[in-house]
N, C-alpha and C. Protein backbone atom coordinates (compact mmCIF):
# COMPACT_ATOMS: atom_id res chain seq x y z
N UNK A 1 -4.49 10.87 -7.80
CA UNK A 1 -4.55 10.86 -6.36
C UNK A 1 -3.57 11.86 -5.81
N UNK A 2 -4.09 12.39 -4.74
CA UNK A 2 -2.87 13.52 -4.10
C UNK A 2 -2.73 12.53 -2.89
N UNK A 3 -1.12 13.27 -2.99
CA UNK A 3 -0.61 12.98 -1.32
C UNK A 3 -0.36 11.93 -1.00
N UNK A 4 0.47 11.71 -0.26
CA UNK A 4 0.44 10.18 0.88
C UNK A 4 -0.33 10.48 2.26
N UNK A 5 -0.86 11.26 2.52
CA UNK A 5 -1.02 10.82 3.93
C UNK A 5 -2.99 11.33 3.23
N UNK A 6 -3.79 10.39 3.11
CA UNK A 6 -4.64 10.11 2.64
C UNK A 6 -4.84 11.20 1.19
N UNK A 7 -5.86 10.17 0.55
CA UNK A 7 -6.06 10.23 -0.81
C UNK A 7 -7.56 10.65 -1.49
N UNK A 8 -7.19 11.63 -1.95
CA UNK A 8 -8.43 12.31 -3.18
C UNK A 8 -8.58 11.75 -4.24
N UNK A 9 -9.84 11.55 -4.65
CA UNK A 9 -9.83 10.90 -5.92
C UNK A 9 -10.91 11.94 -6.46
N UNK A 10 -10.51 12.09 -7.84
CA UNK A 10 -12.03 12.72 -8.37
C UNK A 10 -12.48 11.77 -9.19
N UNK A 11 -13.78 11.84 -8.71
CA UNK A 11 -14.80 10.51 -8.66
C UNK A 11 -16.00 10.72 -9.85
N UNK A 12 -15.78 11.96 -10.66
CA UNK A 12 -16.76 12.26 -11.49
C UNK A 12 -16.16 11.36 -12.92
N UNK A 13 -17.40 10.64 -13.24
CA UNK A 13 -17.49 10.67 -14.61
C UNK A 13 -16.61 11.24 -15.69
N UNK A 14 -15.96 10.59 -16.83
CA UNK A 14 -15.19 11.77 -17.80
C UNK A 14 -16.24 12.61 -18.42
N UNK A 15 -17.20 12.03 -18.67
CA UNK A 15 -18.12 12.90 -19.32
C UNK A 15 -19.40 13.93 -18.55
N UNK A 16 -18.86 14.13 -17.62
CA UNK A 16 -19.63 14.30 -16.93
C UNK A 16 -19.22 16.33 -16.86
N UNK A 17 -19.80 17.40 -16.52
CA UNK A 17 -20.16 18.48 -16.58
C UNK A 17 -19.29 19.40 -15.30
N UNK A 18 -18.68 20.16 -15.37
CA UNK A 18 -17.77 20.74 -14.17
C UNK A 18 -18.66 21.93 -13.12
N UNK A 19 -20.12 21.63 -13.35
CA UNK A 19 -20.80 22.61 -12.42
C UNK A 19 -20.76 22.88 -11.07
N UNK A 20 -20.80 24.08 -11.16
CA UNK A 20 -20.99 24.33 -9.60
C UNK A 20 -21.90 24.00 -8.65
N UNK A 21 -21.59 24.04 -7.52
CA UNK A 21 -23.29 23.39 -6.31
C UNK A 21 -23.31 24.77 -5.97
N UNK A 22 -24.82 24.67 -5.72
CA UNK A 22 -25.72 25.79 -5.81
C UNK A 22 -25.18 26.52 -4.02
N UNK A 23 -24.74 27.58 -3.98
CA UNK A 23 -24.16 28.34 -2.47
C UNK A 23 -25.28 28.19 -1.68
N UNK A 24 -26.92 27.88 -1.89
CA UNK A 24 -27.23 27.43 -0.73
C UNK A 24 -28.25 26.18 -0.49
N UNK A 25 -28.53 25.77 0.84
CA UNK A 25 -29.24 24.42 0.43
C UNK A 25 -28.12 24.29 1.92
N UNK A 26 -28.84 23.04 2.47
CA UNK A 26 -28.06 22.83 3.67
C UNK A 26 -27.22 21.05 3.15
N UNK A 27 -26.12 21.17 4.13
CA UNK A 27 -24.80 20.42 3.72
C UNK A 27 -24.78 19.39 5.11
N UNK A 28 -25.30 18.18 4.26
CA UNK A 28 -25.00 16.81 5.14
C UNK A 28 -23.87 15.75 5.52
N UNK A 29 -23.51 15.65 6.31
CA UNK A 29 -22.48 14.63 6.90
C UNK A 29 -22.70 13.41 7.37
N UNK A 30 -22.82 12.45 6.41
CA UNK A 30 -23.81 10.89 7.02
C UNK A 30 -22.63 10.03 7.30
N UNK A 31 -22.55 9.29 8.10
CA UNK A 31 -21.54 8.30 8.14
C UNK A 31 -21.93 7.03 8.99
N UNK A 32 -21.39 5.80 9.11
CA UNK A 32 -21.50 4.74 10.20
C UNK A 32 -20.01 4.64 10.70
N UNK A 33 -20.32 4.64 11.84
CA UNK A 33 -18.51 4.37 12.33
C UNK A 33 -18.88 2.86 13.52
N UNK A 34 -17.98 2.26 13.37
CA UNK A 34 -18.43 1.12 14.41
C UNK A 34 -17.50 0.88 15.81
N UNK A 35 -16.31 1.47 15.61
CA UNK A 35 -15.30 1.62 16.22
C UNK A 35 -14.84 2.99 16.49
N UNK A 36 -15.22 4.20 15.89
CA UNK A 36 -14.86 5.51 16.22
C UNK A 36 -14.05 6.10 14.99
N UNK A 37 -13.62 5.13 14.11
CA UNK A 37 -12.72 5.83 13.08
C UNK A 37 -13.29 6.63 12.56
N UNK A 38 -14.01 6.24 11.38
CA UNK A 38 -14.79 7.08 10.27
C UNK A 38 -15.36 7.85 11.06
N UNK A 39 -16.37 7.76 12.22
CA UNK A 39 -16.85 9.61 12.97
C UNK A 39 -15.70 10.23 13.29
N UNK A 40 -14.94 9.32 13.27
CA UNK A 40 -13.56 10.86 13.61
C UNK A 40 -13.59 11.51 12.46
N UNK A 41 -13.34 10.69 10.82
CA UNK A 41 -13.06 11.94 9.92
C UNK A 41 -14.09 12.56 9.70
N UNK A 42 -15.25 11.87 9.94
CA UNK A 42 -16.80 12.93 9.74
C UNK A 42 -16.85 13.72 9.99
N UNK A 43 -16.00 14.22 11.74
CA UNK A 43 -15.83 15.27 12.58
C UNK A 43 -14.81 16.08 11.81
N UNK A 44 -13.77 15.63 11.48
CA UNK A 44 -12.67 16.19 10.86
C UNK A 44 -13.23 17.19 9.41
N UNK A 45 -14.52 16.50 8.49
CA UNK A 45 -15.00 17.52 7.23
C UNK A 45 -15.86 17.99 8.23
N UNK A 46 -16.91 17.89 9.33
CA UNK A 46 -17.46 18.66 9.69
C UNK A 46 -16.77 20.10 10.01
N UNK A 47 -15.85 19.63 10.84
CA UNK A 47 -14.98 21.05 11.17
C UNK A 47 -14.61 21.39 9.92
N UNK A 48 -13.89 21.19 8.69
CA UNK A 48 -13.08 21.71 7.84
C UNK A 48 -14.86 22.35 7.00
N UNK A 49 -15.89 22.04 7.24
CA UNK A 49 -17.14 22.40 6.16
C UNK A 49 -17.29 24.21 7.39
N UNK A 50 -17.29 23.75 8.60
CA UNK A 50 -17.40 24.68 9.50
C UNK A 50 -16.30 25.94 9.49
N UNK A 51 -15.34 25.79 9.32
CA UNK A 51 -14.36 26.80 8.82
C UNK A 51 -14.51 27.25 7.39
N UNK A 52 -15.49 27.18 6.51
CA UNK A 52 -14.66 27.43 5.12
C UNK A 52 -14.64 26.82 4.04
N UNK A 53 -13.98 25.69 4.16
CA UNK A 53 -13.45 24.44 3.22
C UNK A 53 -14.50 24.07 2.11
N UNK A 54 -14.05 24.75 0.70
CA UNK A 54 -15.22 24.46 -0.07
C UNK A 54 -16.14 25.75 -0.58
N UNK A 55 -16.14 26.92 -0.29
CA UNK A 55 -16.78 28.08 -0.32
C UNK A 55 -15.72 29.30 -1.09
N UNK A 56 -16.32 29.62 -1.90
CA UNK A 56 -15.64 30.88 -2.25
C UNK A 56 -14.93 32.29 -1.38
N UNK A 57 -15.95 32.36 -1.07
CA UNK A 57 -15.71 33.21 0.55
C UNK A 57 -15.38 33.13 1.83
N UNK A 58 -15.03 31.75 1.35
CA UNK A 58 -14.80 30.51 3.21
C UNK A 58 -15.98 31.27 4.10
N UNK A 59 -16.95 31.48 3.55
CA UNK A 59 -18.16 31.49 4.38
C UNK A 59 -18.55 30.26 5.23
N UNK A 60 -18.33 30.29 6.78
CA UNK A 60 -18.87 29.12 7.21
C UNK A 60 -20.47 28.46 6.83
N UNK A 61 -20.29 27.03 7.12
CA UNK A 61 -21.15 26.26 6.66
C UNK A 61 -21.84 25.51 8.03
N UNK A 62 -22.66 25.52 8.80
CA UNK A 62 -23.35 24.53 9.42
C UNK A 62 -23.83 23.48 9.30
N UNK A 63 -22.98 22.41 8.54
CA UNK A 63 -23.87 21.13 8.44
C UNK A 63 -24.54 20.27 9.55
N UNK A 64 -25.56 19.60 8.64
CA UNK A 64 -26.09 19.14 9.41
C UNK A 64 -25.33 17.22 9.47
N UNK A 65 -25.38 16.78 10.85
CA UNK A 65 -24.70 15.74 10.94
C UNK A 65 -25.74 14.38 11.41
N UNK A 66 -25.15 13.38 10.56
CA UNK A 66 -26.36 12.23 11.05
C UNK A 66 -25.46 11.22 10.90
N UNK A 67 -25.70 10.40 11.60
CA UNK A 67 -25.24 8.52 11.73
C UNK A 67 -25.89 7.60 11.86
N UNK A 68 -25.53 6.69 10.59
CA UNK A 68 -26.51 5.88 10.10
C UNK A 68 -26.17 4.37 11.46
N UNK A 69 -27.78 4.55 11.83
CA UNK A 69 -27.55 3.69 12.88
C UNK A 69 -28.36 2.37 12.73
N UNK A 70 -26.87 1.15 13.00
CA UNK A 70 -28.33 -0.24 12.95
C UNK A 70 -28.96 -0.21 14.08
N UNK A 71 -30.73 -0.93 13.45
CA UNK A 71 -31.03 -1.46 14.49
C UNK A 71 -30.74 -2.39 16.35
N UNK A 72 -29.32 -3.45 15.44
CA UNK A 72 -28.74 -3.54 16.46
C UNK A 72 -27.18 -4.02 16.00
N UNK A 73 -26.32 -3.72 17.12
CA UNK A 73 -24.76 -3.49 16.93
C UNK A 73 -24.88 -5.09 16.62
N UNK A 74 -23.80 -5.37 16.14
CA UNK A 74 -23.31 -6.96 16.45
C UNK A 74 -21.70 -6.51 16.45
N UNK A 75 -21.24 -8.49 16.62
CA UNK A 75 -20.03 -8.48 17.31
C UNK A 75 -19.23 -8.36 15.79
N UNK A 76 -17.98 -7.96 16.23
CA UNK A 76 -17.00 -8.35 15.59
C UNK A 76 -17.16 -9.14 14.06
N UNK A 77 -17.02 -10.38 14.28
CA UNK A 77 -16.91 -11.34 13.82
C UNK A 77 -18.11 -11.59 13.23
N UNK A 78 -19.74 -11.00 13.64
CA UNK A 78 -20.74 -11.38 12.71
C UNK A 78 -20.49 -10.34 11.83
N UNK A 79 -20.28 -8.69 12.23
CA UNK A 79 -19.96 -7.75 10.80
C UNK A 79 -19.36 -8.41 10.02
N UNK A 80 -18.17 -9.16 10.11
CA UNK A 80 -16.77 -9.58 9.59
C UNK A 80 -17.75 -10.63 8.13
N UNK A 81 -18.84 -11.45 8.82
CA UNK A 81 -19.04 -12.63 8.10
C UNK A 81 -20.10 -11.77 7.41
N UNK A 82 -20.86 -10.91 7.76
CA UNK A 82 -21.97 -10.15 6.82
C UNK A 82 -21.17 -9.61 5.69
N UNK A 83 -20.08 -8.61 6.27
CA UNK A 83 -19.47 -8.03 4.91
C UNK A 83 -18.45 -8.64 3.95
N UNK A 84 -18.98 -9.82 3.84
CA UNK A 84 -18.49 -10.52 2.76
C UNK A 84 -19.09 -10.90 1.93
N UNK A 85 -20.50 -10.60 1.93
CA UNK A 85 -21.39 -10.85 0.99
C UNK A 85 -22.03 -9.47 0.93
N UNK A 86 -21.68 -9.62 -0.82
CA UNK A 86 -21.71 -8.42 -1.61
C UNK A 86 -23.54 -7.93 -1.75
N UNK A 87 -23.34 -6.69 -1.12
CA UNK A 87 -25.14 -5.94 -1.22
C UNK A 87 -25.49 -6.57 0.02
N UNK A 88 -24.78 -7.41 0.89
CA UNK A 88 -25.29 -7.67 2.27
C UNK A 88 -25.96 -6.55 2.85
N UNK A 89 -27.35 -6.41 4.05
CA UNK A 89 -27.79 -5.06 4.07
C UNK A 89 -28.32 -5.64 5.72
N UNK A 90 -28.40 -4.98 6.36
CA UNK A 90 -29.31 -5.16 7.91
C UNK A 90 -30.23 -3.51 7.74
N UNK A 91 -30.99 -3.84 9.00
CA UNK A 91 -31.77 -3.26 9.51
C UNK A 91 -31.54 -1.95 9.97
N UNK A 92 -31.53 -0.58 9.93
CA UNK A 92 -31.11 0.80 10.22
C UNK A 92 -32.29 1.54 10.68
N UNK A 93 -31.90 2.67 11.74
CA UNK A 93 -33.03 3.10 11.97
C UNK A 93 -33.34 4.36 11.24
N UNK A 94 -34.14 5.19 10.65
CA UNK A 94 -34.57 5.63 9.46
C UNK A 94 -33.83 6.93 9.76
N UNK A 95 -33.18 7.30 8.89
CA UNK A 95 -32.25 9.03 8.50
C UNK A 95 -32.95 10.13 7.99
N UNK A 96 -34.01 10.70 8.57
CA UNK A 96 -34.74 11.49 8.48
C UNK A 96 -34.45 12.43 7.67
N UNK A 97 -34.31 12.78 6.33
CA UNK A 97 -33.80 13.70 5.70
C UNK A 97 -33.74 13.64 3.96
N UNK A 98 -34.46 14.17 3.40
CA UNK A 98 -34.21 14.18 2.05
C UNK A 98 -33.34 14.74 1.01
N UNK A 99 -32.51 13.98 0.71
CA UNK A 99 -31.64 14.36 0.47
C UNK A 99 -31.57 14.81 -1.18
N UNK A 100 -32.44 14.81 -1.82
CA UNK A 100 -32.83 15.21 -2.92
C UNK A 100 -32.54 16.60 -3.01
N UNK A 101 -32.84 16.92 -2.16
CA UNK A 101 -32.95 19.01 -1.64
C UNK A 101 -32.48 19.40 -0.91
N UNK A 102 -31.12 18.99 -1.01
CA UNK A 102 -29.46 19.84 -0.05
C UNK A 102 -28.78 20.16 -1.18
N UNK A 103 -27.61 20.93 -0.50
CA UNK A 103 -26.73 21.08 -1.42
C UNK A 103 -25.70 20.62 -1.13
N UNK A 104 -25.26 19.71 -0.81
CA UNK A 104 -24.12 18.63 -1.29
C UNK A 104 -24.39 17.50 0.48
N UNK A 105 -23.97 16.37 -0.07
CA UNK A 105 -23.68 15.15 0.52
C UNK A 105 -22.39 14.67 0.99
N UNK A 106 -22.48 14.18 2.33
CA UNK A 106 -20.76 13.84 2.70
C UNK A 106 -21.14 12.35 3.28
N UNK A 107 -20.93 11.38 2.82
CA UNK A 107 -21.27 10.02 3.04
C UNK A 107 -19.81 9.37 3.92
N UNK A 108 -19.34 8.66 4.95
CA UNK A 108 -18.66 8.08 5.11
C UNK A 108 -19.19 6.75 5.60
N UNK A 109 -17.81 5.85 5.24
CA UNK A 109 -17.99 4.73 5.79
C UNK A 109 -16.68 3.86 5.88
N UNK A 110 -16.31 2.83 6.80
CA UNK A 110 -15.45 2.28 6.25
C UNK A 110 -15.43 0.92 5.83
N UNK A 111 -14.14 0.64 5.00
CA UNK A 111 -14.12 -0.34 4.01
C UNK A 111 -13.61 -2.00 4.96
N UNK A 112 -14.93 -2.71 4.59
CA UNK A 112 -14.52 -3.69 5.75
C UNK A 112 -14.05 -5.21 4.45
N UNK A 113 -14.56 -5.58 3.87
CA UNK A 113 -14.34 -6.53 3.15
C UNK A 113 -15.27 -6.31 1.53
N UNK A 114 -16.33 -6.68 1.32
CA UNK A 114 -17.05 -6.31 -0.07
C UNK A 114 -18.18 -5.38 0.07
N UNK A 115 -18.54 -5.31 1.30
CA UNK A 115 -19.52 -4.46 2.19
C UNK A 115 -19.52 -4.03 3.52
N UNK A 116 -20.64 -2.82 3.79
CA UNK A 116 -20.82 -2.25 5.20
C UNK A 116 -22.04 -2.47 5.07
N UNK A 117 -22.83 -3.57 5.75
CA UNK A 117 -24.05 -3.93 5.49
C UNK A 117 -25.18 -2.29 6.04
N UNK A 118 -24.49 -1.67 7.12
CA UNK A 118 -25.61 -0.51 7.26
C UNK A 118 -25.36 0.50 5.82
N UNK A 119 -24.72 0.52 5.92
CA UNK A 119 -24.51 2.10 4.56
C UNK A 119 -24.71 1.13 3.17
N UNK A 120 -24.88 -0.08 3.07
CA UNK A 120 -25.46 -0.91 2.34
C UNK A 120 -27.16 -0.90 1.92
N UNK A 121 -27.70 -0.44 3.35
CA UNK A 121 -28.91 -0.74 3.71
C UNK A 121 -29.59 0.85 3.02
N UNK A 122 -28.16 1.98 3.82
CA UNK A 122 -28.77 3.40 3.60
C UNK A 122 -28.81 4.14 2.20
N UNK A 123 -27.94 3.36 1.29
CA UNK A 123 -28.08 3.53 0.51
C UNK A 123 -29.24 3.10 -0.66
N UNK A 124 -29.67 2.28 -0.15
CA UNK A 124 -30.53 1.17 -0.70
C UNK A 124 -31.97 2.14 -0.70
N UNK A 125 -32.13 2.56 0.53
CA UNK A 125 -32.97 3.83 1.18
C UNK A 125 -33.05 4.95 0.38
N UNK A 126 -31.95 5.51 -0.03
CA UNK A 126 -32.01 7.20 -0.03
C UNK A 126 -32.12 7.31 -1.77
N UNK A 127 -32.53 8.34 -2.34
CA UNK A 127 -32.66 8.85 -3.27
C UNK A 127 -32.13 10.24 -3.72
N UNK A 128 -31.68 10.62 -4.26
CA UNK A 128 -31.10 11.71 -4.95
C UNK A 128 -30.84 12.33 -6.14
N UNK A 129 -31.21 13.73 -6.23
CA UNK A 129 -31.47 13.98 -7.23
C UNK A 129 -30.45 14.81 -8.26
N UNK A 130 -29.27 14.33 -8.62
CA UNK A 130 -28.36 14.94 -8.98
C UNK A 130 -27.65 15.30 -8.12
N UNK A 131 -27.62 15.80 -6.71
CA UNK A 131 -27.09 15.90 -5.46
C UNK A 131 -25.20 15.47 -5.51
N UNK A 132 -24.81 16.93 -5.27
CA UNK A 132 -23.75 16.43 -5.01
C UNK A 132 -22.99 16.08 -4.01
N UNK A 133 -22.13 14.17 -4.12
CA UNK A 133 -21.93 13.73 -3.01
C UNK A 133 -20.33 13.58 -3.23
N UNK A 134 -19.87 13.38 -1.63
CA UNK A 134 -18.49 13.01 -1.45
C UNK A 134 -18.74 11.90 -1.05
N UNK A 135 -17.58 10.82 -0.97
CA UNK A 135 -17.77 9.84 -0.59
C UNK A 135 -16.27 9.44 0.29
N UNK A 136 -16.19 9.69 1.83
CA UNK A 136 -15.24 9.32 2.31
C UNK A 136 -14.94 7.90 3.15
N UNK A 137 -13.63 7.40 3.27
CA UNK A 137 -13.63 5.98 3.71
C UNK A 137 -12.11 5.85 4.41
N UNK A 138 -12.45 4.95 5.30
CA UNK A 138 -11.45 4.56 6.37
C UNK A 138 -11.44 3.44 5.73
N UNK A 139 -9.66 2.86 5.86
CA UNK A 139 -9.73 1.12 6.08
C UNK A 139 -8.50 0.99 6.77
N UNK A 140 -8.71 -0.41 6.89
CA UNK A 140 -7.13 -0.58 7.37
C UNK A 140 -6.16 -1.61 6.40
N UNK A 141 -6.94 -2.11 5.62
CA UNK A 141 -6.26 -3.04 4.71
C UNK A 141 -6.05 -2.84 3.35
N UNK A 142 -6.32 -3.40 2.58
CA UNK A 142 -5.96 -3.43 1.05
C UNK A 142 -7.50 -3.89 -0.26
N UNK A 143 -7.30 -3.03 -1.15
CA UNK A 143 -8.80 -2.77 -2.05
C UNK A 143 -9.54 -1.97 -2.04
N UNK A 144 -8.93 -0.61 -1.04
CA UNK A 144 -9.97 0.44 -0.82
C UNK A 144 -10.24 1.39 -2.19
N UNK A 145 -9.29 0.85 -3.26
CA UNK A 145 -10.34 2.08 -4.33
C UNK A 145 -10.86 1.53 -5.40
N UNK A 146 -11.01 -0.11 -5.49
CA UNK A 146 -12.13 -1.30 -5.65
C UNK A 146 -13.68 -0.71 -4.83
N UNK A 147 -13.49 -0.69 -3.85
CA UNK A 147 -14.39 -0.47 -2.60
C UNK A 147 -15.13 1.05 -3.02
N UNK A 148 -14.21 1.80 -3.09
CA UNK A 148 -14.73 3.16 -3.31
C UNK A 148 -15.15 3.15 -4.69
N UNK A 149 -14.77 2.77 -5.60
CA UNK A 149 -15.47 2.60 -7.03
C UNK A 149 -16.88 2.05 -7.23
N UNK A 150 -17.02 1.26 -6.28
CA UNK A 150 -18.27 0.37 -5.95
C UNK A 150 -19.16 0.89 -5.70
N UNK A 151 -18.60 1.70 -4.34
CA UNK A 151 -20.25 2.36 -4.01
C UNK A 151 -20.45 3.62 -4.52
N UNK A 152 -19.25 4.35 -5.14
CA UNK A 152 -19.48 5.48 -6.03
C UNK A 152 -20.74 4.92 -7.17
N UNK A 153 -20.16 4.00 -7.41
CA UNK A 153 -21.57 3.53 -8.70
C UNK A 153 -22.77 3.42 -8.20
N UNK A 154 -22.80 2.71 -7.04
CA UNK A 154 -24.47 2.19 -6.28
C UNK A 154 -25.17 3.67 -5.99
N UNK A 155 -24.17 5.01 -5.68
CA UNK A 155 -24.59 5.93 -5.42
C UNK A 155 -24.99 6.24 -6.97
N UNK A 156 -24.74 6.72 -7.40
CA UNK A 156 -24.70 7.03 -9.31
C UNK A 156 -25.85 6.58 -9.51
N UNK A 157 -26.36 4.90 -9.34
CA UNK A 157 -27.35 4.33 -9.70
C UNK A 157 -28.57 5.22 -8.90
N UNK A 158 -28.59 5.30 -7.85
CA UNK A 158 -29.44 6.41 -7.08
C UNK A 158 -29.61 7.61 -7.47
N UNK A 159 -29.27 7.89 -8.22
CA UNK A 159 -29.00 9.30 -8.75
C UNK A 159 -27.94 10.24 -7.77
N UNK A 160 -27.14 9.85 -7.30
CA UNK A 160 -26.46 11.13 -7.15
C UNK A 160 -25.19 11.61 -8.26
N UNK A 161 -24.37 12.51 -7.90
CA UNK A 161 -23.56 13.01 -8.74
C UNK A 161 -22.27 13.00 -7.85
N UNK A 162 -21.81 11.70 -7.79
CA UNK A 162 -20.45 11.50 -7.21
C UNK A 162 -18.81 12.19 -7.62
N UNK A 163 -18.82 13.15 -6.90
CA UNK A 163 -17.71 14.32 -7.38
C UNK A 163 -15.97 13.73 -6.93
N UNK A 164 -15.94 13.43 -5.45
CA UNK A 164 -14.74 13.15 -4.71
C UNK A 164 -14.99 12.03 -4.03
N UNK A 165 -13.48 11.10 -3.36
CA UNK A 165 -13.82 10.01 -2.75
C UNK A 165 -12.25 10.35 -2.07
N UNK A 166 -12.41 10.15 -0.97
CA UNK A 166 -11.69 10.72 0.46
C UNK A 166 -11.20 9.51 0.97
N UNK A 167 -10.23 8.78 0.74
CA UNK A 167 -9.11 7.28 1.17
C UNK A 167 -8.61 7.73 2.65
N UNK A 168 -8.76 7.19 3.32
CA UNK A 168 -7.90 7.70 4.54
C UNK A 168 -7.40 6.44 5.60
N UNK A 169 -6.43 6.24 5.54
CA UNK A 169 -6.16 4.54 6.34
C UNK A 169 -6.51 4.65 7.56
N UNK A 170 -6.21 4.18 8.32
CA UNK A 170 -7.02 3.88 9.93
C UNK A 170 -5.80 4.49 10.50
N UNK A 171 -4.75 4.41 10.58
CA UNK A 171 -3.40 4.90 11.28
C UNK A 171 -2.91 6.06 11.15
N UNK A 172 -3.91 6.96 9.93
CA UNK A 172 -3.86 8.75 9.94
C UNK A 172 -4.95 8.64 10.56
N UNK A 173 -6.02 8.31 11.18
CA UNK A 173 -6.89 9.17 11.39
C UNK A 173 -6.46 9.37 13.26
N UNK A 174 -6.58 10.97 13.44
CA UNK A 174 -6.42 11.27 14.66
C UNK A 174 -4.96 12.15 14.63
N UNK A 175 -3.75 11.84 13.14
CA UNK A 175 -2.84 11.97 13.87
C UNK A 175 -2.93 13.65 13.07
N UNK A 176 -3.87 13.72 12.18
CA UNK A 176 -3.54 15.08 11.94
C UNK A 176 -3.57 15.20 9.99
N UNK A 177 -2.76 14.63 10.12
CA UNK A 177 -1.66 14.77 8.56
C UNK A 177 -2.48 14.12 7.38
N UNK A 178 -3.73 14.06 7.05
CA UNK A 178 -4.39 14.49 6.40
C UNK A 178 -5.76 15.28 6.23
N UNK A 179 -5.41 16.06 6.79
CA UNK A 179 -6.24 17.69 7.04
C UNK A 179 -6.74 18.66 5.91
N UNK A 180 -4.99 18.39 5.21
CA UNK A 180 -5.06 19.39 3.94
C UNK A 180 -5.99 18.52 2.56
N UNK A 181 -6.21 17.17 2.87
CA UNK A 181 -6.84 16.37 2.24
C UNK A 181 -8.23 16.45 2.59
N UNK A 182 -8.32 16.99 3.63
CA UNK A 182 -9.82 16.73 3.74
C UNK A 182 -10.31 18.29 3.18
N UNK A 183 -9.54 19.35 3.34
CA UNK A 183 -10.14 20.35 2.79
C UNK A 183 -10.69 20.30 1.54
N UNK A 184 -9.79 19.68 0.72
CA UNK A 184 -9.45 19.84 -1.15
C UNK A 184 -10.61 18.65 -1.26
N UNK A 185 -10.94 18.11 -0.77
CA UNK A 185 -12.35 17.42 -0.86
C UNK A 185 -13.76 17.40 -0.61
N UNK A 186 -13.47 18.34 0.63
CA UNK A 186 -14.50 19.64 0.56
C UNK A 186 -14.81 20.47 -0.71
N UNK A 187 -13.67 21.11 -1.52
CA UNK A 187 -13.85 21.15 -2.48
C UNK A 187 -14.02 21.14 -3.57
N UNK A 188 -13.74 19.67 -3.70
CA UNK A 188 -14.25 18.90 -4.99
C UNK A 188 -15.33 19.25 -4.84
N UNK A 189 -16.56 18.40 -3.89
CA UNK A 189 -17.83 17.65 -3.90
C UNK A 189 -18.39 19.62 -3.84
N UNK A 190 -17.94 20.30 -3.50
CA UNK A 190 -18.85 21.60 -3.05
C UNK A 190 -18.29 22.41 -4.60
N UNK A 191 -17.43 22.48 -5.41
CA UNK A 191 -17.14 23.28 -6.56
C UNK A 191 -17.90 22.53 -7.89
């Protein structure tokens, strides 16, 4: 793990192959935020994918950005009681995009208890084909790289090729000071 002020993990497999992602193919940013956190850091790799971050040539990147949206919000306290049951999943409205045929994946979400029943749901959904993904996460409490191990696998099981996983507590996000973290995770999932 680098750093204290949020955390990189490389999320690949030991046995797994040090290839490069292919320089072109368009570059997705999926996330659910329910409160504003996690779209903040979404915004935060969007900009750092938009400058550079990840490219040999810091050739900018235009990703494309989507949010995985439920059918309908609930309160507080029903998220609270859904994400405690593990593979819990609701209703989302469909993420138009195949993700089989990009060149790399930026998934966020944050870590609420054993689940995020939407990115539960979207994952459940999507398919991929070797695709390489990042996997970034907000929390505010304790078990987040339990949490991130988890759905690194559920992704894996889907076929993707889970490279980096992006820790970021709820009390950095906004203030700045892990920036240089979000770059170097850019270029994990993109090298």
């Amino acid at each position: 793990m680098d750093g204290a002020n949020g955390r990189t993990v490389d999320s690949r497999p030991a046995d797994s192959t040090d290839e490069r992602t292919p320089e072109t193919g368009e570059v997705v940013v999926v996330h659910y935020s329910r409160t504003g956190t996690t779209a903040q850091v979404a915004a935060d790799v969007t900009a750092a994918l938009e400058a550079g971050a990840g490219t040999d040539s810091g050739e900018q990147v235009d990703p494309r950005t989507e949010r995985i949206d439920p059918r309908r919000e609930r309160s507080y306290w029903n998220w609270l009681a859904r994400s405690f049951v593990p593979g819990s999943r609701v209703s989302i409205r469909p993420v138009d995009i195949d993700l089989r045929d990009v060149r790399a994946v930026f998934l966020g979400t944050p870590k609420w208890t054993l689940s995020c029943p939407p990115v539960t749901e979207f994952c459940r959904r999507v398919t991929f084909d070797e695709t390489p993904v990042g996997v970034f996460l907000t929390y505010g409490g304790f078990d987040e790289e339990r949490y991130a191990r988890s759905l690194a696998a559920t992704l894996r099981d889907r076929g993707a090729d889970v490279r980096a996983t992006l820790l970021v507590q709820r009390d950095e996000v906004g203030s700045g000071s892990y920036h240089d973290q979000v770059e170097r995770f850019c270029e994990r999932v993109l090298f």
